[in-house]
PDB file of N, CA and C in Angstrom:
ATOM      1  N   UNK A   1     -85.194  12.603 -45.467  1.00  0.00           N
ATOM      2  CA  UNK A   1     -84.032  12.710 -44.610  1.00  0.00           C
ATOM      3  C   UNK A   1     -82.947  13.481 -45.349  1.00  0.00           C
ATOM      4  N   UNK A   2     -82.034  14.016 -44.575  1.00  0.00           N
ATOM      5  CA  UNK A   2     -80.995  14.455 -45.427  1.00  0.00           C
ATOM      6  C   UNK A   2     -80.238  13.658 -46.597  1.00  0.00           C
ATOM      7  N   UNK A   3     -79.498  13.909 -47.511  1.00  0.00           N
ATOM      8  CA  UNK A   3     -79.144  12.979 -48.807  1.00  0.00           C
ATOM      9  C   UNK A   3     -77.676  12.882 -48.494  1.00  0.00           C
ATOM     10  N   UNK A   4     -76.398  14.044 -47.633  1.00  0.00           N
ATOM     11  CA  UNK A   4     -75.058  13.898 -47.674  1.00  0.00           C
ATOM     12  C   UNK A   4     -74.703  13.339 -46.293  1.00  0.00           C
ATOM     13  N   UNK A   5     -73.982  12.348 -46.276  1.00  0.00           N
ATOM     14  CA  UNK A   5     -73.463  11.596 -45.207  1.00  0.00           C
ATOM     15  C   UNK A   5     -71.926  11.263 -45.266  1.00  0.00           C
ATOM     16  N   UNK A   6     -71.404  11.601 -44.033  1.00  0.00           N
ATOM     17  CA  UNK A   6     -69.939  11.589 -44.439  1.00  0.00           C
ATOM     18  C   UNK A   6     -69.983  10.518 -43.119  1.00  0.00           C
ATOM     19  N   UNK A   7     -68.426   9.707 -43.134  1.00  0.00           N
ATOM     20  CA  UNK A   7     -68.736   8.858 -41.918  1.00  0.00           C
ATOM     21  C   UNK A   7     -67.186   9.132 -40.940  1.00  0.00           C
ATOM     22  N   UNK A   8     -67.054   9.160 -40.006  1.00  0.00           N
ATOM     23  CA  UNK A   8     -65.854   9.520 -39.280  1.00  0.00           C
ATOM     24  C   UNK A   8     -66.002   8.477 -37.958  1.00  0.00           C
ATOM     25  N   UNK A   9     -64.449   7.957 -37.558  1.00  0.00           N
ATOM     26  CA  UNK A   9     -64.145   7.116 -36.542  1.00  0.00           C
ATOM     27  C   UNK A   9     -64.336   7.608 -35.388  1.00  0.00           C
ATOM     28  N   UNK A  10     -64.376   7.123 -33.989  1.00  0.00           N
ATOM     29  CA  UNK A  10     -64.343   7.627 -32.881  1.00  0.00           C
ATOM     30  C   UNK A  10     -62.945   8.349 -32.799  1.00  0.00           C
ATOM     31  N   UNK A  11     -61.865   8.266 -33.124  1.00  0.00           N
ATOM     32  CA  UNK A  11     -60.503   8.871 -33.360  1.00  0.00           C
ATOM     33  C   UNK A  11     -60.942  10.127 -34.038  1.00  0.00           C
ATOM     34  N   UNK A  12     -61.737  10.366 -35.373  1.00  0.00           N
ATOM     35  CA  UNK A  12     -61.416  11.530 -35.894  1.00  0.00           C
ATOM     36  C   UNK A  12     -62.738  12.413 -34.961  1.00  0.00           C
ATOM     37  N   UNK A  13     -63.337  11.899 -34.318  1.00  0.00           N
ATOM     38  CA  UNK A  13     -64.373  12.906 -33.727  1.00  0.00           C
ATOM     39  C   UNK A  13     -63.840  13.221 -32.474  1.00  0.00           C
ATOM     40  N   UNK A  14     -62.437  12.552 -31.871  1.00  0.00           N
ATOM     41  CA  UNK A  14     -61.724  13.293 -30.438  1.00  0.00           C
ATOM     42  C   UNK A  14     -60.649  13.868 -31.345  1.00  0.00           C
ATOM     43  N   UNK A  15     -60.177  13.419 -32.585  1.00  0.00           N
ATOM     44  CA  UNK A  15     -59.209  14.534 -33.047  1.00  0.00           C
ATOM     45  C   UNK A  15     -59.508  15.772 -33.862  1.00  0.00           C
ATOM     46  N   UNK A  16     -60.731  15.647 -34.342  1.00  0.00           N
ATOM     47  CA  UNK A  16     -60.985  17.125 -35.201  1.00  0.00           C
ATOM     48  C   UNK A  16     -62.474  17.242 -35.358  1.00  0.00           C
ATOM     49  N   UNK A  17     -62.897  17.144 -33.899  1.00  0.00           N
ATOM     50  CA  UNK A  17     -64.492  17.313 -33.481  1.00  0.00           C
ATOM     51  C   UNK A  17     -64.436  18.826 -34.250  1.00  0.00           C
ATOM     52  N   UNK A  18     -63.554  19.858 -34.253  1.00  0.00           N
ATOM     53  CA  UNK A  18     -64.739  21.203 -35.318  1.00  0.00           C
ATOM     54  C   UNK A  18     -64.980  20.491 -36.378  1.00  0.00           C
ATOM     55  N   UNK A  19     -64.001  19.932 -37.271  1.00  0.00           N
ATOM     56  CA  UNK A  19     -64.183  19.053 -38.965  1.00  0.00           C
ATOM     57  C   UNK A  19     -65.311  18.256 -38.526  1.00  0.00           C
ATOM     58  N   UNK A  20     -65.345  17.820 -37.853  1.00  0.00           N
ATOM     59  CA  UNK A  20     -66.856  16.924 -37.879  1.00  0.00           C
ATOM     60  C   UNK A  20     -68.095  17.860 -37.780  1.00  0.00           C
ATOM     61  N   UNK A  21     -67.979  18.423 -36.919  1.00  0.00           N
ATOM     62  CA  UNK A  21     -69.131  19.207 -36.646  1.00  0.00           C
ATOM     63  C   UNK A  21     -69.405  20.319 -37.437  1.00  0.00           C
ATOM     64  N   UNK A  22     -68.759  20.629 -38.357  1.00  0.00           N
ATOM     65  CA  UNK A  22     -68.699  21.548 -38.841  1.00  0.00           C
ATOM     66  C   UNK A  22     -69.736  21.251 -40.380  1.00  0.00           C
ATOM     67  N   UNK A  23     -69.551  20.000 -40.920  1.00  0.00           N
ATOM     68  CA  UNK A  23     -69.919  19.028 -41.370  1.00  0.00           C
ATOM     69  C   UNK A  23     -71.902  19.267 -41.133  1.00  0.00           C
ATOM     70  N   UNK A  24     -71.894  18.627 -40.246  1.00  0.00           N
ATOM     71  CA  UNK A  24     -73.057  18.910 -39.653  1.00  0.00           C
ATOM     72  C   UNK A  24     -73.399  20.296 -39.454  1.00  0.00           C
ATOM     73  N   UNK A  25     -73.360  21.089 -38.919  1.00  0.00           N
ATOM     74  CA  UNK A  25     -73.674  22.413 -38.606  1.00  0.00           C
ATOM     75  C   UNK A  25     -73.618  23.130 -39.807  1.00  0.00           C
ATOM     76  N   UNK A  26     -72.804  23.341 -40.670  1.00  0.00           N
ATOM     77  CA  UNK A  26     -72.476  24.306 -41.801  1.00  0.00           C
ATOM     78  C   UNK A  26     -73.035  23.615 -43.206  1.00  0.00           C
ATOM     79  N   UNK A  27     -72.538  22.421 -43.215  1.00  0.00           N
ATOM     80  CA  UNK A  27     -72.957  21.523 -44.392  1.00  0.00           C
ATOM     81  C   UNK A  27     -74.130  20.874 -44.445  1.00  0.00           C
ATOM     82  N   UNK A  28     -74.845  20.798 -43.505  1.00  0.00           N
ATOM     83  CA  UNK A  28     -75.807  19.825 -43.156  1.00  0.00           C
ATOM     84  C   UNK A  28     -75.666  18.869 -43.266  1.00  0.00           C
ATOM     85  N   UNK A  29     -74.884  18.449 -43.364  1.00  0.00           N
ATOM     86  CA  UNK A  29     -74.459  16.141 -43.515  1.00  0.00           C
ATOM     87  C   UNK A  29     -74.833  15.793 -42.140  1.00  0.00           C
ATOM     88  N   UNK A  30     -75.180  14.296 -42.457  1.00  0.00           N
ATOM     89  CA  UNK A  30     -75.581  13.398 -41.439  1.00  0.00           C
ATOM     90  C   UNK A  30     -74.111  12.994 -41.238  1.00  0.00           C
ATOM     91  N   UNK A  31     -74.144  12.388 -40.013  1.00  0.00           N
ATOM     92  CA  UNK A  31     -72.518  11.775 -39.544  1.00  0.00           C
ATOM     93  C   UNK A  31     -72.749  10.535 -39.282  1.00  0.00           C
ATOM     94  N   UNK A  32     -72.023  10.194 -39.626  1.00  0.00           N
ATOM     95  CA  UNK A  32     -71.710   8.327 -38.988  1.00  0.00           C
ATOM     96  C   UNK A  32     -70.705   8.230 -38.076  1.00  0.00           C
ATOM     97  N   UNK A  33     -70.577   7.645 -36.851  1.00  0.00           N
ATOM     98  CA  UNK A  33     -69.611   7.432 -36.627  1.00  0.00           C
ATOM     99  C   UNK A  33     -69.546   6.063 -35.754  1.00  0.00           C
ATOM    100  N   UNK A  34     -68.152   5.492 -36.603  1.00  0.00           N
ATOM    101  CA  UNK A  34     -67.508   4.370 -35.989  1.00  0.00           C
ATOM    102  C   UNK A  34     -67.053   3.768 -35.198  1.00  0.00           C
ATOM    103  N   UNK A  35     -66.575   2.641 -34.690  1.00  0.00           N
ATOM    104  CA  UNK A  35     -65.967   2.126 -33.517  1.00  0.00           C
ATOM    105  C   UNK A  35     -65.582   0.881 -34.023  1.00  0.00           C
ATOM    106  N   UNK A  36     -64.376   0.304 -34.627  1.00  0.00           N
ATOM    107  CA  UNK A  36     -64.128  -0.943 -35.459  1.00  0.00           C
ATOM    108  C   UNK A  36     -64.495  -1.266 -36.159  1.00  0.00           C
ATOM    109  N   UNK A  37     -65.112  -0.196 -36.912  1.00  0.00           N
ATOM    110  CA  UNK A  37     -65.598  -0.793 -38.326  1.00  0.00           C
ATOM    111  C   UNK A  37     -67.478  -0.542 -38.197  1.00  0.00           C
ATOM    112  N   UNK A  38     -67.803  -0.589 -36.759  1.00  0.00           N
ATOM    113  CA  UNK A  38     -69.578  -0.698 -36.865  1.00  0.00           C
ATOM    114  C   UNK A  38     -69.966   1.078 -36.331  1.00  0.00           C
ATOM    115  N   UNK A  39     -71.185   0.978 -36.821  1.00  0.00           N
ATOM    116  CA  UNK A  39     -71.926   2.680 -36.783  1.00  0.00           C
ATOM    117  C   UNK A  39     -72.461   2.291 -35.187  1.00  0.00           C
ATOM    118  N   UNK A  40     -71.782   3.216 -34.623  1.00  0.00           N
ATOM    119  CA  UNK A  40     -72.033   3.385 -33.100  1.00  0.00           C
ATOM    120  C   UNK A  40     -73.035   4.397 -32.740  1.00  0.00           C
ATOM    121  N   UNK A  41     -72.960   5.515 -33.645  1.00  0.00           N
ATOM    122  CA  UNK A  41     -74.000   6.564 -33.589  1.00  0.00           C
ATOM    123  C   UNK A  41     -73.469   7.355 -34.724  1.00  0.00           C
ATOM    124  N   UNK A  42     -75.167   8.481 -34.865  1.00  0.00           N
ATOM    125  CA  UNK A  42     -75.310   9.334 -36.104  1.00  0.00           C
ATOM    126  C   UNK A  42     -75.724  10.477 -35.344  1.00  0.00           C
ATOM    127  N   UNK A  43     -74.883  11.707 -36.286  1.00  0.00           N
ATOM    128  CA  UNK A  43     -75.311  12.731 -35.720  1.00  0.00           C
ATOM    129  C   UNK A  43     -75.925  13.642 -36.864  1.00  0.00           C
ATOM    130  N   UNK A  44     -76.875  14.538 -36.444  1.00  0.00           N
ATOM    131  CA  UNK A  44     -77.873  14.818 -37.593  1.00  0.00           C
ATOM    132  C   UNK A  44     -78.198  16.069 -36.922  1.00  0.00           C
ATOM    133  N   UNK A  45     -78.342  17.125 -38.478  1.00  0.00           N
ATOM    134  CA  UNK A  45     -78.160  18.395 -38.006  1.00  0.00           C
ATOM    135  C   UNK A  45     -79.918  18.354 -38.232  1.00  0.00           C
ATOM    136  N   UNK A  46     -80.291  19.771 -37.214  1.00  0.00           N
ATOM    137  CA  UNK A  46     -81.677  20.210 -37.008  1.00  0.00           C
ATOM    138  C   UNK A  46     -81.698  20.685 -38.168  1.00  0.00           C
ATOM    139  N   UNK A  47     -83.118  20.213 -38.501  1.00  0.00           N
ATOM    140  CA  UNK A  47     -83.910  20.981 -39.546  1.00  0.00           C
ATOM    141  C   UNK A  47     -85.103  22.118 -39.191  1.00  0.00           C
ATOM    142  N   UNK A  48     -84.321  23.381 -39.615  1.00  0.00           N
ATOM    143  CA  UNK A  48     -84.935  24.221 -38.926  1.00  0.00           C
ATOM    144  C   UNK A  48     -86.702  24.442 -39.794  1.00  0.00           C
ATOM    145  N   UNK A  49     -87.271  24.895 -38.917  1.00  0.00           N
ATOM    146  CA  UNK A  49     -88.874  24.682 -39.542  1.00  0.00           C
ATOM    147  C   UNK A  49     -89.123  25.983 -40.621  1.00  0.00           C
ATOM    148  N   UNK A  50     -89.888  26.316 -41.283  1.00  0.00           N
ATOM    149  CA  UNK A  50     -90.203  27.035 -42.389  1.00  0.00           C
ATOM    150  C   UNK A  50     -91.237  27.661 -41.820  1.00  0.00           C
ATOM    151  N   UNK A  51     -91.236  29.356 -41.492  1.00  0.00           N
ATOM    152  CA  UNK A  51     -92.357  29.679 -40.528  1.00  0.00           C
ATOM    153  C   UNK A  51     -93.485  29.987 -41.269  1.00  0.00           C
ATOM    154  N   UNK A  52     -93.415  30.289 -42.059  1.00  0.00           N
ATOM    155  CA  UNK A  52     -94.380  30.635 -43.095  1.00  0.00           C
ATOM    156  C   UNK A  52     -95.259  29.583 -43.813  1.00  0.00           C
ATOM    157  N   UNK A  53     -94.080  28.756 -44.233  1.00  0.00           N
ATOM    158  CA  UNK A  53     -95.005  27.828 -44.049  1.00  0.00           C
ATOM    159  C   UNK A  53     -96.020  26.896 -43.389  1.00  0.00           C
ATOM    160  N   UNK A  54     -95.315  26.800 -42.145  1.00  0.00           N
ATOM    161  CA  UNK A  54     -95.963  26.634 -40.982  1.00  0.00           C
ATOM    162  C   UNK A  54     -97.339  27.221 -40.890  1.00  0.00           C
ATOM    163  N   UNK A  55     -96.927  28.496 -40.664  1.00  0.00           N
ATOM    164  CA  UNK A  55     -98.445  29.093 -40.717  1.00  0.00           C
ATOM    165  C   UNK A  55     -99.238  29.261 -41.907  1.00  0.00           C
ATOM    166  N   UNK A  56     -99.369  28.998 -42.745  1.00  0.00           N
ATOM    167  CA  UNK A  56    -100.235  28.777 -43.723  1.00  0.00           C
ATOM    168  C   UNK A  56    -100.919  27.432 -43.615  1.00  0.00           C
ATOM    169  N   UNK A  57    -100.272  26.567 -42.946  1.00  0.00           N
ATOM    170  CA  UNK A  57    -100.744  25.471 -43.002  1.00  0.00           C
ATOM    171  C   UNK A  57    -101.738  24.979 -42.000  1.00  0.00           C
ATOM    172  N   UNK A  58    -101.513  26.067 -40.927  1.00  0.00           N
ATOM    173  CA  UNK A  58    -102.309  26.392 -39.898  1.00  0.00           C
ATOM    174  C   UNK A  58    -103.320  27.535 -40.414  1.00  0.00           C
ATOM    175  N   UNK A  59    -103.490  28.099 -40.838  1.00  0.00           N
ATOM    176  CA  UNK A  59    -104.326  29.102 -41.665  1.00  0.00           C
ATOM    177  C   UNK A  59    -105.545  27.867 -42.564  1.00  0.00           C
ATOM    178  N   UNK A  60    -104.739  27.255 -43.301  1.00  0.00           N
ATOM    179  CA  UNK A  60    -105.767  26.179 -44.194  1.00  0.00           C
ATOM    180  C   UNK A  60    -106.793  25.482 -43.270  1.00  0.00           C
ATOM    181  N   UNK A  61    -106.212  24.728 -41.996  1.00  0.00           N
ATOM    182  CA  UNK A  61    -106.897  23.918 -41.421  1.00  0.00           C
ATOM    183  C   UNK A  61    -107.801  24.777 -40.280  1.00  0.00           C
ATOM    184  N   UNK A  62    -107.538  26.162 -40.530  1.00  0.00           N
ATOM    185  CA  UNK A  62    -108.752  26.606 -39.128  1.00  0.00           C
ATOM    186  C   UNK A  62    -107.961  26.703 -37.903  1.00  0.00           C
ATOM    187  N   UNK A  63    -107.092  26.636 -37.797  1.00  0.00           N
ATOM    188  CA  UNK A  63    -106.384  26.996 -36.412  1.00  0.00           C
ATOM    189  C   UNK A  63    -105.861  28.424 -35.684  1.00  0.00           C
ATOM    190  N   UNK A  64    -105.963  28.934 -36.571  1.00  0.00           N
ATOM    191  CA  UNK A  64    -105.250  30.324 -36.350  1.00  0.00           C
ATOM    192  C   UNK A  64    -107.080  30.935 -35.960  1.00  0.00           C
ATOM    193  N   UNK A  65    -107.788  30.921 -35.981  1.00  0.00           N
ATOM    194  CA  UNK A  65    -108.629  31.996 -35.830  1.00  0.00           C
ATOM    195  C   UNK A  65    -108.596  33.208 -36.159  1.00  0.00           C
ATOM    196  N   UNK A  66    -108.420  33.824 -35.179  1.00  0.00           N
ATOM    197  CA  UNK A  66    -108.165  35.430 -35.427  1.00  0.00           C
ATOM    198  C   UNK A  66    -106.974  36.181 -35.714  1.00  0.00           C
ATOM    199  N   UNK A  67    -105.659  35.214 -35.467  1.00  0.00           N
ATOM    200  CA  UNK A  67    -104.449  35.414 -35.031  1.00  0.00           C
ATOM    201  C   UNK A  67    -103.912  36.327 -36.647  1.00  0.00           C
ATOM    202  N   UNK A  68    -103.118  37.618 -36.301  1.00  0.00           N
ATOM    203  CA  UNK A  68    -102.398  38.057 -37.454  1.00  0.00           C
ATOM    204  C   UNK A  68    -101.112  37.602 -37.320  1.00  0.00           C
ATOM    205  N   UNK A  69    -100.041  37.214 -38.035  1.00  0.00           N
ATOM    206  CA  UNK A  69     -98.740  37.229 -38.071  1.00  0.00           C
ATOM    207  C   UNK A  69     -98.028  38.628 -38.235  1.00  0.00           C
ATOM    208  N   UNK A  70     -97.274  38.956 -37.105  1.00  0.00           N
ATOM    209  CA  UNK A  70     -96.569  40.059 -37.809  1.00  0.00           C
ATOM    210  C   UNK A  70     -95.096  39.312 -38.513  1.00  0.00           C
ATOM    211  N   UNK A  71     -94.899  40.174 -39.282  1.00  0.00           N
ATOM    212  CA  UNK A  71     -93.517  39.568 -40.133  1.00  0.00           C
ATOM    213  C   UNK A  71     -92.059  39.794 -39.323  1.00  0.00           C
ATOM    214  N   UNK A  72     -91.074  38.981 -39.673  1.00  0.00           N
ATOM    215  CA  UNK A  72     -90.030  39.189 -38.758  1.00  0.00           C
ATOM    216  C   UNK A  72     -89.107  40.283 -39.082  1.00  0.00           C
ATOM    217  N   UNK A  73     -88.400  40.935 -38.398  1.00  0.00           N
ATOM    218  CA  UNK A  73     -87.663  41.953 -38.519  1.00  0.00           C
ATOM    219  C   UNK A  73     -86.259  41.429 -39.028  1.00  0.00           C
TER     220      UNK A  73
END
């Protein structure tokens, strides 16, 4: 899972939702956020997939068949 977690109130996510999100999106931190003290919800940035790796891993197990990858531009 991700390792940086910052935690913010329901107040600071209607007062400075970019600072939060930004957090997430730019920093990759997980979010916590509060409501009197208890974790009401977490927000968690996508982990984008590794294509290459991906396909190699599909390459090992026989899946790709015939398929070439072209490389990305």
């Amino acid at each position: 899972m991700y390792s940086k977690t910052m935690k913010a109130t329901m107040t600071d996510l209607h007062r400075r939702t970019a600072k939060v999100m930004g957090a997430v999106i730019h920093a990759q931190e997980t979010v916590e956020i509060t409501d009197n003290g208890n974790v009401v919800a977490m927000i968690l940035p996508v982990k984008r997939p590794d294509r290459k790796k991906a396909w190699e891993a599909l390459r090992e197990i026989g899946r790709l068949g015939g398929i070439q990858i072209q490389p990305r531009k």
